[in-house]
C-alpha atoms as a PDB file:
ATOM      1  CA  UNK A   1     128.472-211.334 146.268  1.00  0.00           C
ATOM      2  CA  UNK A   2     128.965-213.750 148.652  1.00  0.00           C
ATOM      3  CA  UNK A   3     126.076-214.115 151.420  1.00  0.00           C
ATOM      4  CA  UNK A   4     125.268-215.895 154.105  1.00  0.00           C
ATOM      5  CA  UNK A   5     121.932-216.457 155.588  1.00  0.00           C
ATOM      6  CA  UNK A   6     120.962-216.841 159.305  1.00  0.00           C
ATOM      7  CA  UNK A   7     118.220-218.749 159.378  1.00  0.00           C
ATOM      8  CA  UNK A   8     117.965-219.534 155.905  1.00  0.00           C
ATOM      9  CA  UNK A   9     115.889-222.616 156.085  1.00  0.00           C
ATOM     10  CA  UNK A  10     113.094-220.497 158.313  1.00  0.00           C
ATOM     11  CA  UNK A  11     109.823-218.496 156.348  1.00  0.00           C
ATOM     12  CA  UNK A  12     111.838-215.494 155.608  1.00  0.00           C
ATOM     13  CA  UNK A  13     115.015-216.824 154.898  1.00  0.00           C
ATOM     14  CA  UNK A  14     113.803-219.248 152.261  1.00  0.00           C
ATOM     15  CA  UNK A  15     112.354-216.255 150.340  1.00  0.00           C
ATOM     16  CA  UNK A  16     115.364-214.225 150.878  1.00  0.00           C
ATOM     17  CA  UNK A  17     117.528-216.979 149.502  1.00  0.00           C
ATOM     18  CA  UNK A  18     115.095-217.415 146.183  1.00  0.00           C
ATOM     19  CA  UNK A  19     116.246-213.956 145.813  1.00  0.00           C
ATOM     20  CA  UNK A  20     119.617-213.786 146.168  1.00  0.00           C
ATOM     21  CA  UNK A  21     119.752-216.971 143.814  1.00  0.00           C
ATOM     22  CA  UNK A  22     117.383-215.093 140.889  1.00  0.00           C
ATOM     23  CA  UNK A  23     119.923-211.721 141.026  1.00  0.00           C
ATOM     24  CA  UNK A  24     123.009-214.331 140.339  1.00  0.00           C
ATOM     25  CA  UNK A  25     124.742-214.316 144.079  1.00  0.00           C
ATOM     26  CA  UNK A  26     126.534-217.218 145.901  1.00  0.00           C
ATOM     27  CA  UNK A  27     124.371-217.910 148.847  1.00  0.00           C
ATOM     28  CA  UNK A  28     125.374-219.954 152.317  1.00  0.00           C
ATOM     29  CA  UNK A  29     122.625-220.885 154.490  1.00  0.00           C
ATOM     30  CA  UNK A  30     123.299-221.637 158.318  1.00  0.00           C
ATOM     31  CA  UNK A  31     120.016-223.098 160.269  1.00  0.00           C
ATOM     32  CA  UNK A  32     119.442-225.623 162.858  1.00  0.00           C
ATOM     33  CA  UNK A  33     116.561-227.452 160.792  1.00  0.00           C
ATOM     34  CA  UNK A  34     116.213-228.361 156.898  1.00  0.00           C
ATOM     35  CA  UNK A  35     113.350-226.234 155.241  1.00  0.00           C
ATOM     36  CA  UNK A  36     109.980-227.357 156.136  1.00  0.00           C
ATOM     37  CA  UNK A  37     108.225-227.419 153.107  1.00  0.00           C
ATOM     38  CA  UNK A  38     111.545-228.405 150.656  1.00  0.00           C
ATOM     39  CA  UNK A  39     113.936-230.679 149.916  1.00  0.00           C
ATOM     40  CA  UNK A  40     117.763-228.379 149.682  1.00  0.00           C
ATOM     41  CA  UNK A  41     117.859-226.350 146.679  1.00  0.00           C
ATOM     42  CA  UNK A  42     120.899-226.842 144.176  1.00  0.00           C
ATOM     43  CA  UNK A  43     123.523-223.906 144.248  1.00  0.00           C
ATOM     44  CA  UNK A  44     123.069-223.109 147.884  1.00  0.00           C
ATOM     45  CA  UNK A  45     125.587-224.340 150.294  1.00  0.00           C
ATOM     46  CA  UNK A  46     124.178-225.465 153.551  1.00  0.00           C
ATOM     47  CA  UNK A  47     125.668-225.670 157.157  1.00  0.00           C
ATOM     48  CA  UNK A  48     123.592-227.066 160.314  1.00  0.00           C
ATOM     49  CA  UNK A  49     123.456-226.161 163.411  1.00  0.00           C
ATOM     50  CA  UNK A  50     122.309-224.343 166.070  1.00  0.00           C
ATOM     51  CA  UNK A  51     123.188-220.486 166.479  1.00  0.00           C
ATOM     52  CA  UNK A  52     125.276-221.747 169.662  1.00  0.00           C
ATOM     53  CA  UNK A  53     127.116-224.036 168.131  1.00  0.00           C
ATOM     54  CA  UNK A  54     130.269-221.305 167.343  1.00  0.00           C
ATOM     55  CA  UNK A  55     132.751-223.703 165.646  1.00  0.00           C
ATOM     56  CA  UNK A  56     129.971-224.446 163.046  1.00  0.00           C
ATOM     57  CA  UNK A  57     128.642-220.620 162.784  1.00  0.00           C
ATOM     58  CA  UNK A  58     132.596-219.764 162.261  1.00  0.00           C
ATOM     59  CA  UNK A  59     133.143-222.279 159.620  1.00  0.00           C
ATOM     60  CA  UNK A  60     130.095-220.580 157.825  1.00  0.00           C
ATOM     61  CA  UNK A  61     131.653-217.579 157.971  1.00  0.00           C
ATOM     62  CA  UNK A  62     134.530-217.896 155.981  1.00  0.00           C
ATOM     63  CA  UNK A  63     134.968-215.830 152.497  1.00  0.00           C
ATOM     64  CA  UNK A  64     131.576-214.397 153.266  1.00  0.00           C
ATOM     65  CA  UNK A  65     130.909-210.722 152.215  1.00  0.00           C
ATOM     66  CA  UNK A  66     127.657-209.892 153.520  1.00  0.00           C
ATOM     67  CA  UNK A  67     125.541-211.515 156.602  1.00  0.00           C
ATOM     68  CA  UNK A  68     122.015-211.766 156.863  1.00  0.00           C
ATOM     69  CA  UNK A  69     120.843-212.326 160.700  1.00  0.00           C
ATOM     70  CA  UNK A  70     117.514-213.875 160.719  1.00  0.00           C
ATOM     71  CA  UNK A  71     117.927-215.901 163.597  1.00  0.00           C
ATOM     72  CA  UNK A  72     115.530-215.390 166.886  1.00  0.00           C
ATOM     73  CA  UNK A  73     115.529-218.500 169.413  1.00  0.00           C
ATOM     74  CA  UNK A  74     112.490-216.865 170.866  1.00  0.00           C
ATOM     75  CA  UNK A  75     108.878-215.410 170.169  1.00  0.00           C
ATOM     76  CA  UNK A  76     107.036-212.360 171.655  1.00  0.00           C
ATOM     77  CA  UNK A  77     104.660-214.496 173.552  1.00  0.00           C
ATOM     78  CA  UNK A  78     107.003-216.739 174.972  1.00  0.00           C
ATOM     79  CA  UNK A  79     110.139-214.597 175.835  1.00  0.00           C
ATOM     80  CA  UNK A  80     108.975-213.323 178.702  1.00  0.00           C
ATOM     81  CA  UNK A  81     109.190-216.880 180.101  1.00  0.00           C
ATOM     82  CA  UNK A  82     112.441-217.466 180.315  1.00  0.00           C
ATOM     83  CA  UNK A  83     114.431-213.910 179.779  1.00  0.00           C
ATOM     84  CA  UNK A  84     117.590-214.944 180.970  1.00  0.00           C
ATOM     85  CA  UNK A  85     117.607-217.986 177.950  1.00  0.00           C
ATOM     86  CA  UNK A  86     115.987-214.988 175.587  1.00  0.00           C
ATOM     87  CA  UNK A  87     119.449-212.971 176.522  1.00  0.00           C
ATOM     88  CA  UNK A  88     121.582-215.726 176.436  1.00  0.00           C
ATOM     89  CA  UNK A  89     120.479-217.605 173.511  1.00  0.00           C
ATOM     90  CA  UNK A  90     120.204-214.164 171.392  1.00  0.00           C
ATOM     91  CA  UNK A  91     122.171-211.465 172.428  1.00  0.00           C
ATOM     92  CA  UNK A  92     125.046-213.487 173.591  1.00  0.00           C
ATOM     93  CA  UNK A  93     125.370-215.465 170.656  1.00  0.00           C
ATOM     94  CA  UNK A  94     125.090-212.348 168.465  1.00  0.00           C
ATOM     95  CA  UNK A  95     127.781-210.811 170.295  1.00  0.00           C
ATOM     96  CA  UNK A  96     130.211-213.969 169.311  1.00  0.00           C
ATOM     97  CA  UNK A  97     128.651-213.627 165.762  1.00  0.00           C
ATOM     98  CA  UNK A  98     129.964-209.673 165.449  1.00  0.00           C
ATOM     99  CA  UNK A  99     133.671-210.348 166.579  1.00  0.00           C
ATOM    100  CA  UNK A 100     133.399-213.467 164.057  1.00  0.00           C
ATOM    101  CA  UNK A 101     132.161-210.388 161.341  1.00  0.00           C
ATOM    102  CA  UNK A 102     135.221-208.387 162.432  1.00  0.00           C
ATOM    103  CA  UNK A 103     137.648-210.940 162.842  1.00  0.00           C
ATOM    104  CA  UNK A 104     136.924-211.957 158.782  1.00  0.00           C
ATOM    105  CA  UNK A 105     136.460-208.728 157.498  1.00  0.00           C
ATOM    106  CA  UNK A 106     132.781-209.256 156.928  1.00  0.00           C
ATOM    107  CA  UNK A 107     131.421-206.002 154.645  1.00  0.00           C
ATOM    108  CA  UNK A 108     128.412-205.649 155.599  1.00  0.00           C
ATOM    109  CA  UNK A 109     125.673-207.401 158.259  1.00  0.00           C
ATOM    110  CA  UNK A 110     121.926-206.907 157.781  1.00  0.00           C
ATOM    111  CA  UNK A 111     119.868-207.627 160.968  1.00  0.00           C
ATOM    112  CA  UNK A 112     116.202-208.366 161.159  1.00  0.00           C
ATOM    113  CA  UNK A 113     114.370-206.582 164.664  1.00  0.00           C
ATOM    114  CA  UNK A 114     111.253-206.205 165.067  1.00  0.00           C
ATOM    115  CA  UNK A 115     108.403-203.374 163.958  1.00  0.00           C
ATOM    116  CA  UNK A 116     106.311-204.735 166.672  1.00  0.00           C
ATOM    117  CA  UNK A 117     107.652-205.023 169.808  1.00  0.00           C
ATOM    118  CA  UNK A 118     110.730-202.374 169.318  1.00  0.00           C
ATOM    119  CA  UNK A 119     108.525-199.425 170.252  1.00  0.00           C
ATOM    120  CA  UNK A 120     106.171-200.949 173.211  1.00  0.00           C
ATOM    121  CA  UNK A 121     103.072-198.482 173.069  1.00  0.00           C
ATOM    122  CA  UNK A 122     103.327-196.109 170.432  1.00  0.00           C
ATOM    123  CA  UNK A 123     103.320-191.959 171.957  1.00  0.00           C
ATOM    124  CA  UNK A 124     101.958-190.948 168.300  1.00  0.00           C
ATOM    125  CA  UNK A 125     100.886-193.367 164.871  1.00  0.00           C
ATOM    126  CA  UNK A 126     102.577-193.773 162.601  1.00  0.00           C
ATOM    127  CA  UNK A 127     105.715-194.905 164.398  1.00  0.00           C
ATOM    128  CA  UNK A 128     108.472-193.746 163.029  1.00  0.00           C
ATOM    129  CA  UNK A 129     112.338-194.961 163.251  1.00  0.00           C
ATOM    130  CA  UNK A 130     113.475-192.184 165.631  1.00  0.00           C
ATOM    131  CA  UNK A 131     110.326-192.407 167.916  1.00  0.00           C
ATOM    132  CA  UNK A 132     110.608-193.591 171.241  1.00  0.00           C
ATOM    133  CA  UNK A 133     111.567-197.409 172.396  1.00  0.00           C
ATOM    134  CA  UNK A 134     110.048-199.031 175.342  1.00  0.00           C
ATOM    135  CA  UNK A 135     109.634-202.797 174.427  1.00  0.00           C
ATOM    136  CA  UNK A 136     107.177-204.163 177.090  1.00  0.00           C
ATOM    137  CA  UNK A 137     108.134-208.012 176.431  1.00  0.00           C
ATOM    138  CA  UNK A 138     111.630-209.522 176.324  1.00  0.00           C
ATOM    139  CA  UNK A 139     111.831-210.147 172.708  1.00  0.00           C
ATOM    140  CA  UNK A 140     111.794-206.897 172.070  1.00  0.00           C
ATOM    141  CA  UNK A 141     114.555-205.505 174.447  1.00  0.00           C
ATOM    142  CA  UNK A 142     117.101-208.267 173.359  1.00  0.00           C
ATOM    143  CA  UNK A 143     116.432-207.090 169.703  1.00  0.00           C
ATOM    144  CA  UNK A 144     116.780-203.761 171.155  1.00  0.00           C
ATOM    145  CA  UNK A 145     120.064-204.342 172.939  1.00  0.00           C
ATOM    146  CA  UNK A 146     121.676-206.145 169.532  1.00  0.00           C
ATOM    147  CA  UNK A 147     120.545-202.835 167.701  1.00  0.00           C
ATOM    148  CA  UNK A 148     122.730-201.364 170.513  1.00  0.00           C
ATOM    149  CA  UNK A 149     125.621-203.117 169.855  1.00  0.00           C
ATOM    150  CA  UNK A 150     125.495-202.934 166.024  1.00  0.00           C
ATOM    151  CA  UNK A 151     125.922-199.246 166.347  1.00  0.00           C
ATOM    152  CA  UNK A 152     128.843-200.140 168.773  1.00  0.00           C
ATOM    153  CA  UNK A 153     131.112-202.400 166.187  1.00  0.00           C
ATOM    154  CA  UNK A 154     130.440-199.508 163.661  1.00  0.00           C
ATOM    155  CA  UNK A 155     131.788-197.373 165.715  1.00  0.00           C
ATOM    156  CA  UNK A 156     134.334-199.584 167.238  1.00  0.00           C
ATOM    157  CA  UNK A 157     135.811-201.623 165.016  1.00  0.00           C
ATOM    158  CA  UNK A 158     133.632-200.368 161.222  1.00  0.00           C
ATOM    159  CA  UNK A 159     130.998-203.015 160.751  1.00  0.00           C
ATOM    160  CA  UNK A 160     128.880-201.325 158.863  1.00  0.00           C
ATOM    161  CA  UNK A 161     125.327-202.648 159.514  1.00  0.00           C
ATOM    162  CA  UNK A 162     121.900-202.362 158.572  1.00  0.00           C
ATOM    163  CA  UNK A 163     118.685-203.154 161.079  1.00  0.00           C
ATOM    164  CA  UNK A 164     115.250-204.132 159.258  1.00  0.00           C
ATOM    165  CA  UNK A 165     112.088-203.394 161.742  1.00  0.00           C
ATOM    166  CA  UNK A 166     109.543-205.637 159.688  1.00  0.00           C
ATOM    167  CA  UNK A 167     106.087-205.285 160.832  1.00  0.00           C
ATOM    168  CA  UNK A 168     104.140-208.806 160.286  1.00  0.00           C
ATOM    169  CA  UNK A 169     104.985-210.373 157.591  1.00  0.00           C
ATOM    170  CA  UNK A 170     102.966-212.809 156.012  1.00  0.00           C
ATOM    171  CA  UNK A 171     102.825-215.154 153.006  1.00  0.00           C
ATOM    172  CA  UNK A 172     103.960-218.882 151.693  1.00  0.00           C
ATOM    173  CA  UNK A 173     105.666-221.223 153.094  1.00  0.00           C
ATOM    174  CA  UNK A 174     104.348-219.781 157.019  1.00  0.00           C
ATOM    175  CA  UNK A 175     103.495-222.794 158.764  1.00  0.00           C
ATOM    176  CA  UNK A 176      99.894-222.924 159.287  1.00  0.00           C
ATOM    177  CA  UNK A 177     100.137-225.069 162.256  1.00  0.00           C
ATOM    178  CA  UNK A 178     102.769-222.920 164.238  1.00  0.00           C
ATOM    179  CA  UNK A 179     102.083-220.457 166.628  1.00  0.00           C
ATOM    180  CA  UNK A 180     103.428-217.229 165.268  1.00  0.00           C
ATOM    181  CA  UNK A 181     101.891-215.291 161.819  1.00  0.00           C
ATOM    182  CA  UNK A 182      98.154-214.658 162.415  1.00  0.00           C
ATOM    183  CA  UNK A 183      97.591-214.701 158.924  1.00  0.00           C
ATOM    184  CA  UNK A 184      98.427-218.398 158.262  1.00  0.00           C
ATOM    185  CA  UNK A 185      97.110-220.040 161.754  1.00  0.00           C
ATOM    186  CA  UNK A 186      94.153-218.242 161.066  1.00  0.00           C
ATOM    187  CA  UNK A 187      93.655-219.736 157.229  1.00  0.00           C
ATOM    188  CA  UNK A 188      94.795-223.085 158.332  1.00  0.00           C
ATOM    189  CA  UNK A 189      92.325-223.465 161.357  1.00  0.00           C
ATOM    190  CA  UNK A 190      89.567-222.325 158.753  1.00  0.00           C
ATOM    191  CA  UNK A 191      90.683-224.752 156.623  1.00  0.00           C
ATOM    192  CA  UNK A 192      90.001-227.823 159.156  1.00  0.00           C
ATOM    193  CA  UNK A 193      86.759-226.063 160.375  1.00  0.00           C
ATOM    194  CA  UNK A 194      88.686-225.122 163.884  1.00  0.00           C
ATOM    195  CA  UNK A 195      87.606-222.339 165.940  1.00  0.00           C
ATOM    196  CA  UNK A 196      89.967-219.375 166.064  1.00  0.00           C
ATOM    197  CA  UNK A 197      90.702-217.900 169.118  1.00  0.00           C
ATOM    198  CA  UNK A 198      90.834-214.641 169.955  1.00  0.00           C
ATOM    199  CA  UNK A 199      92.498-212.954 172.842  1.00  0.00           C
ATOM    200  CA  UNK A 200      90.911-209.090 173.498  1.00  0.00           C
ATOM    201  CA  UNK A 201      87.878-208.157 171.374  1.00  0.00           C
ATOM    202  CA  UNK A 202      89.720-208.585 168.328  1.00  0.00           C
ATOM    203  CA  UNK A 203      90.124-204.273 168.402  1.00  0.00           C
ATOM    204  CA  UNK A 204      93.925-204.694 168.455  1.00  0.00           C
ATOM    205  CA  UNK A 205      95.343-203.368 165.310  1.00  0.00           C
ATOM    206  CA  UNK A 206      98.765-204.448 163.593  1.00  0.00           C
ATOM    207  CA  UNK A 207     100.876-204.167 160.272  1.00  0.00           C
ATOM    208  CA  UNK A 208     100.965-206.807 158.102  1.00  0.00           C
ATOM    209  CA  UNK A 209     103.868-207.237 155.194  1.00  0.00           C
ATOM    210  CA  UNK A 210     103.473-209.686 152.574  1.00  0.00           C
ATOM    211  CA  UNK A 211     106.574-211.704 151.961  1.00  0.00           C
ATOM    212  CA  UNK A 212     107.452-210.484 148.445  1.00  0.00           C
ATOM    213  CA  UNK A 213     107.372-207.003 149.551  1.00  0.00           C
ATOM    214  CA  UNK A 214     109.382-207.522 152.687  1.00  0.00           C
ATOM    215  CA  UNK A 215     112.269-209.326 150.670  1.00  0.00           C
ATOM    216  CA  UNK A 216     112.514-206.428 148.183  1.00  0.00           C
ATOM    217  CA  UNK A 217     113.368-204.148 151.412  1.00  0.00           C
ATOM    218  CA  UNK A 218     115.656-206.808 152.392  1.00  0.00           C
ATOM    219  CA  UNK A 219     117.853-207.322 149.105  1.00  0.00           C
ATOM    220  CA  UNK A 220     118.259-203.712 148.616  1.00  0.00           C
ATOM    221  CA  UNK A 221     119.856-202.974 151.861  1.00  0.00           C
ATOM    222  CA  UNK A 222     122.179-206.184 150.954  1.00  0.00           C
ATOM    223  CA  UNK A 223     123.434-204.473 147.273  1.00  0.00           C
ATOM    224  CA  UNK A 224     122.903-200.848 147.954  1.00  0.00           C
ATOM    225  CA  UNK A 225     125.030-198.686 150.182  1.00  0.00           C
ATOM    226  CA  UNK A 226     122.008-197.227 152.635  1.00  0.00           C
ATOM    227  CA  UNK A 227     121.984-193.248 153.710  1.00  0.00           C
ATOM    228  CA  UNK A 228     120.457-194.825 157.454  1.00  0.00           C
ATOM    229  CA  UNK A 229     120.972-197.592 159.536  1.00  0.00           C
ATOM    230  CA  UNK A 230     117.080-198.403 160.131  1.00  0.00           C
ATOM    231  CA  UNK A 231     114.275-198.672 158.424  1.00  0.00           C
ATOM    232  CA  UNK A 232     110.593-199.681 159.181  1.00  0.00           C
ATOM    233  CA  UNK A 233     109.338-201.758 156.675  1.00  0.00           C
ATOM    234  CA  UNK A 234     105.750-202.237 156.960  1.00  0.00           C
ATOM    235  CA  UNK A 235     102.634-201.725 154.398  1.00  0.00           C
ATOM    236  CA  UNK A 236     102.047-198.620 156.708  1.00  0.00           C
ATOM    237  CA  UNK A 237      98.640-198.858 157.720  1.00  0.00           C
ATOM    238  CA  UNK A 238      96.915-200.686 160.496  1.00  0.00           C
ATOM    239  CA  UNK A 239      94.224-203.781 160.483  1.00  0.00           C
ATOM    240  CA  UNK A 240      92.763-204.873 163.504  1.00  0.00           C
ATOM    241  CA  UNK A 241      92.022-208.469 163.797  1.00  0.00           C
ATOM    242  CA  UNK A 242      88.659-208.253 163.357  1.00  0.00           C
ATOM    243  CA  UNK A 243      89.356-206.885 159.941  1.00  0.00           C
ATOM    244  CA  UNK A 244      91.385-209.894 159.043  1.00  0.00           C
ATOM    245  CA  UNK A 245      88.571-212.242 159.788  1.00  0.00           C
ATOM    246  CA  UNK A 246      85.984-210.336 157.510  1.00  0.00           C
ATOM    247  CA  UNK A 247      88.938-210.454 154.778  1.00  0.00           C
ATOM    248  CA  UNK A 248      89.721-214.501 155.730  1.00  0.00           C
ATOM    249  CA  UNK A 249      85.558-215.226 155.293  1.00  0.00           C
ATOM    250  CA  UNK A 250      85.516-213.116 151.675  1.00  0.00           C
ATOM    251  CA  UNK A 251      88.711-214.749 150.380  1.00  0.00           C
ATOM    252  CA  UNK A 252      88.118-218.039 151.873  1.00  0.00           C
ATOM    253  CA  UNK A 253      84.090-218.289 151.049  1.00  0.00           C
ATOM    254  CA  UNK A 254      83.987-220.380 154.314  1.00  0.00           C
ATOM    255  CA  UNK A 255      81.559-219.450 157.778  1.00  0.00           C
ATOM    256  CA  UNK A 256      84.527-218.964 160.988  1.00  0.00           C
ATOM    257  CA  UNK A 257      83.951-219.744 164.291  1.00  0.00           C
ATOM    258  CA  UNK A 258      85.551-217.263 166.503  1.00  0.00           C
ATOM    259  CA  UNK A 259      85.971-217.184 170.517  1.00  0.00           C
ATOM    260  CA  UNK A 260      86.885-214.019 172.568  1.00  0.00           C
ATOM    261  CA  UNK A 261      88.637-214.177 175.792  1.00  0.00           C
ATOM    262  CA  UNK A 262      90.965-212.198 178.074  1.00  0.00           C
ATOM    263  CA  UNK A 263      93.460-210.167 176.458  1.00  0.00           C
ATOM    264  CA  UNK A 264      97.130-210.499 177.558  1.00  0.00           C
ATOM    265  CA  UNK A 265      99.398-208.268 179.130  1.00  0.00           C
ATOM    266  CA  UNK A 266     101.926-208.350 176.181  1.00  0.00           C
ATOM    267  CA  UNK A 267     100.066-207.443 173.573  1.00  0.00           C
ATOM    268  CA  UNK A 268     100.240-203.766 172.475  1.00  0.00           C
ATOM    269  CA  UNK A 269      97.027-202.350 171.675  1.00  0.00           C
ATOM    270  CA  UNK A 270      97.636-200.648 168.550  1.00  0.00           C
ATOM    271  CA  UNK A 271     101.003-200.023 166.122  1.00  0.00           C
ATOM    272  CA  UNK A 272     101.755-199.477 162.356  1.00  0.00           C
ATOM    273  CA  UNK A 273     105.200-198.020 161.039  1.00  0.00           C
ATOM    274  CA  UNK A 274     105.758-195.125 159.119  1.00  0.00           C
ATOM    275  CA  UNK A 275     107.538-196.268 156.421  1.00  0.00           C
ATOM    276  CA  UNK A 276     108.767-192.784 154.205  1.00  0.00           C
ATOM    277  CA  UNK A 277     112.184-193.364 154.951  1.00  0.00           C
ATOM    278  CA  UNK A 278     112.643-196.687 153.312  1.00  0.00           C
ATOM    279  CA  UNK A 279     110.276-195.185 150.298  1.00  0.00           C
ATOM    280  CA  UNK A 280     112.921-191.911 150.255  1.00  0.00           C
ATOM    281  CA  UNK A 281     115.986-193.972 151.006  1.00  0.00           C
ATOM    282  CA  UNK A 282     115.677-197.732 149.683  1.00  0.00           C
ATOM    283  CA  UNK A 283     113.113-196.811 146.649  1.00  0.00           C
ATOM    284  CA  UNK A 284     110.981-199.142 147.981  1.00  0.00           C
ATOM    285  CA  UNK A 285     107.671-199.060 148.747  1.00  0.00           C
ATOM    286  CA  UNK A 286     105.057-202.424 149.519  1.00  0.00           C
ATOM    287  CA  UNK A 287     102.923-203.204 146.375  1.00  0.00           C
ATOM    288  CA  UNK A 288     100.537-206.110 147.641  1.00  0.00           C
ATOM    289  CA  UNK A 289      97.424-205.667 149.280  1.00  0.00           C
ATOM    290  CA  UNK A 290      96.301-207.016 152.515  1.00  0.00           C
ATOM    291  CA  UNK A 291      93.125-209.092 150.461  1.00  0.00           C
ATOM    292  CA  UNK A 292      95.654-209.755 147.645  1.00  0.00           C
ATOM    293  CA  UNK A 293      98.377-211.520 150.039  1.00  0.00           C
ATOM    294  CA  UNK A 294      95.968-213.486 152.174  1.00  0.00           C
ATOM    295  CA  UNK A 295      94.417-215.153 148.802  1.00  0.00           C
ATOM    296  CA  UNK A 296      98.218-216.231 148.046  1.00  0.00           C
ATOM    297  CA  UNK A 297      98.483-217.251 151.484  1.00  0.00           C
ATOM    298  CA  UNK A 298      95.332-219.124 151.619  1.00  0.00           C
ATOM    299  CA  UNK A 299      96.211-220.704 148.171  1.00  0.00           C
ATOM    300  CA  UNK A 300      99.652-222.120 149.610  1.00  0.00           C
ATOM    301  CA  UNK A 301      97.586-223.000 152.399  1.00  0.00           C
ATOM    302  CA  UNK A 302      94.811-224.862 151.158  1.00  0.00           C
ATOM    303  CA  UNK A 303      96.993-226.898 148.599  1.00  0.00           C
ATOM    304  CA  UNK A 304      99.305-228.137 151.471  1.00  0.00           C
ATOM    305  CA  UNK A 305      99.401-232.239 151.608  1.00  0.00           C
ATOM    306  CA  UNK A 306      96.826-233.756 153.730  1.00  0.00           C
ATOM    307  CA  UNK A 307      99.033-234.289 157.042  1.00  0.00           C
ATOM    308  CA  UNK A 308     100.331-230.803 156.914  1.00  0.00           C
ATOM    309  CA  UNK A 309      97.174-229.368 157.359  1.00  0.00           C
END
């Protein structure tokens, strides 16, 4: 098949393309910036720019059969800064991105939300796809509202779609020095003897997907033809922060300093995904551990050049 990535350049989308390259498919990738920690990868065809520039994103679309959305212009802690750019910059532009789907007879568009801020405080744990949604940051309700209007050009006009709710995922290639993925911050302010902030006590409990696992759920919602439209993908159980940090000192054999201070607003105390359906429905089901994944992530890490540490 013929695919294009959104965001392909980005953590996620770099995996996702190693992928669809290994299993023999032609592979596009649209992105604003070239991939952090490579140099363009032979076989792939590459356009630039950002999501807003259409006459670029429409030139990627041509003879595509399936899209991958990975794009966000936003982040969780951040969105609720500026909602009317979150709204703008995400929804809008998706909008002009499905009538570019219909208008070349795209097959099939996969679109990554979000298994953290979808649901806002969870009624009952596990949270599962049909529970109830009451995002409590921007972020979420603009993923939210594209979910919407997926289910609208299926109906409308037969795009068929599929949404991915990842929880966190973690792994490789995560920049260490950004400021989104716990997981990698955390390792790479360990690694330069930096204390790590926490904000709350460090009780708040998440879901955290290594990459490999969370690519699997993507490329079989790409080839297969999917009984639902959404599926969780998570490793189905919760860690609290706390956790990670006795996990980071085992794996990394180093002493951490850690601060506490207020928690924010934002942040929902607890959520992890039920995840049955894409077990029943996808045959897929996450196979490395928590310890396992942040040893990979530490190694990648901890082997990164001097001035990207």
């Amino acid at each position: 098949m013929k695919i294009l990535v959104l965001g392909g350049n980005g953590f996620i989308g770099s995996h996702l393309v190693d992928k669809l390259l290994l299993e023999g498919h032609s592979v596009r990738v649209f992105d604003k910036n070239e991939e952090h920690y490579r140099k363009r990868l032979a076989g792939v065809e590459y356009h630039v720019g950002e999501f807003g520039n259409r006459g670029v994103l429409s030139d990627a679309l041509n003879s595509i059969d399936v899209v991958v959305h990975l794009i966000c212009t936003t982040l969780p802690k951040t969105s609720n800064d500026d909602p009317v750019f979150d709204m703008q910059s995400n929804v809008i532009e998706t909008l002009f991105l499905l009538e570019q789907c219909r208008a070349n007879n795209i097959k099939k568009i996969i679109f990554a939300s979000s298994g953290g801020t979808i649901y806002g405080i969870p009624q009952i744990l596990p949270v599962g796809e049909e529970d109830q949604t009451n995002p409590i940051c921007s972020y979420g309700i603009s993923k939210l509202t594209i979910e919407k209007y997926l289910h609208l050009f299926k109906k409308l006009h037969g795009l068929d779609f599929v949404i991915i709710r990842p929880s966190n995922p973690f792994g490789p290639r995560q920049n260490p020095l950004g400021i989104q993925g716990v997981i990698p911050v955390f390792l790479g302010k360990i690694l330069r003897n930096e204390p790590i902030q926490i904000w709350g006590t460090g009780d708040i409990v998440r879901d955290y997907i290594y990459i490999d696992d969370l690519i699997d759920a993507f490329y079989n919602t790409i080839i297969n033809k999917t009984t639902s439209h959404i599926y969780n993908i998570g490793s189905g159980k919760g860690h609290s922060l706390n956790d990670l940090l006795s996990i980071m000192k085992k794996v990394t054999k180093h002493d951490l300093s850690v601060s506490y201070t207020s928690s924010r607003a934002y942040d929902v105390p607890e959520i992890y995904l039920d995840i049955n359906r894409a077990y029943r429905e996808l045959n897929w089901e996450p196979h490395k551990t928590l310890e396992e994944g942040i040893k990979q992530t530490w190694d990648f890490v901890s082997n990164l050049p001097v001035q990207e540490k």
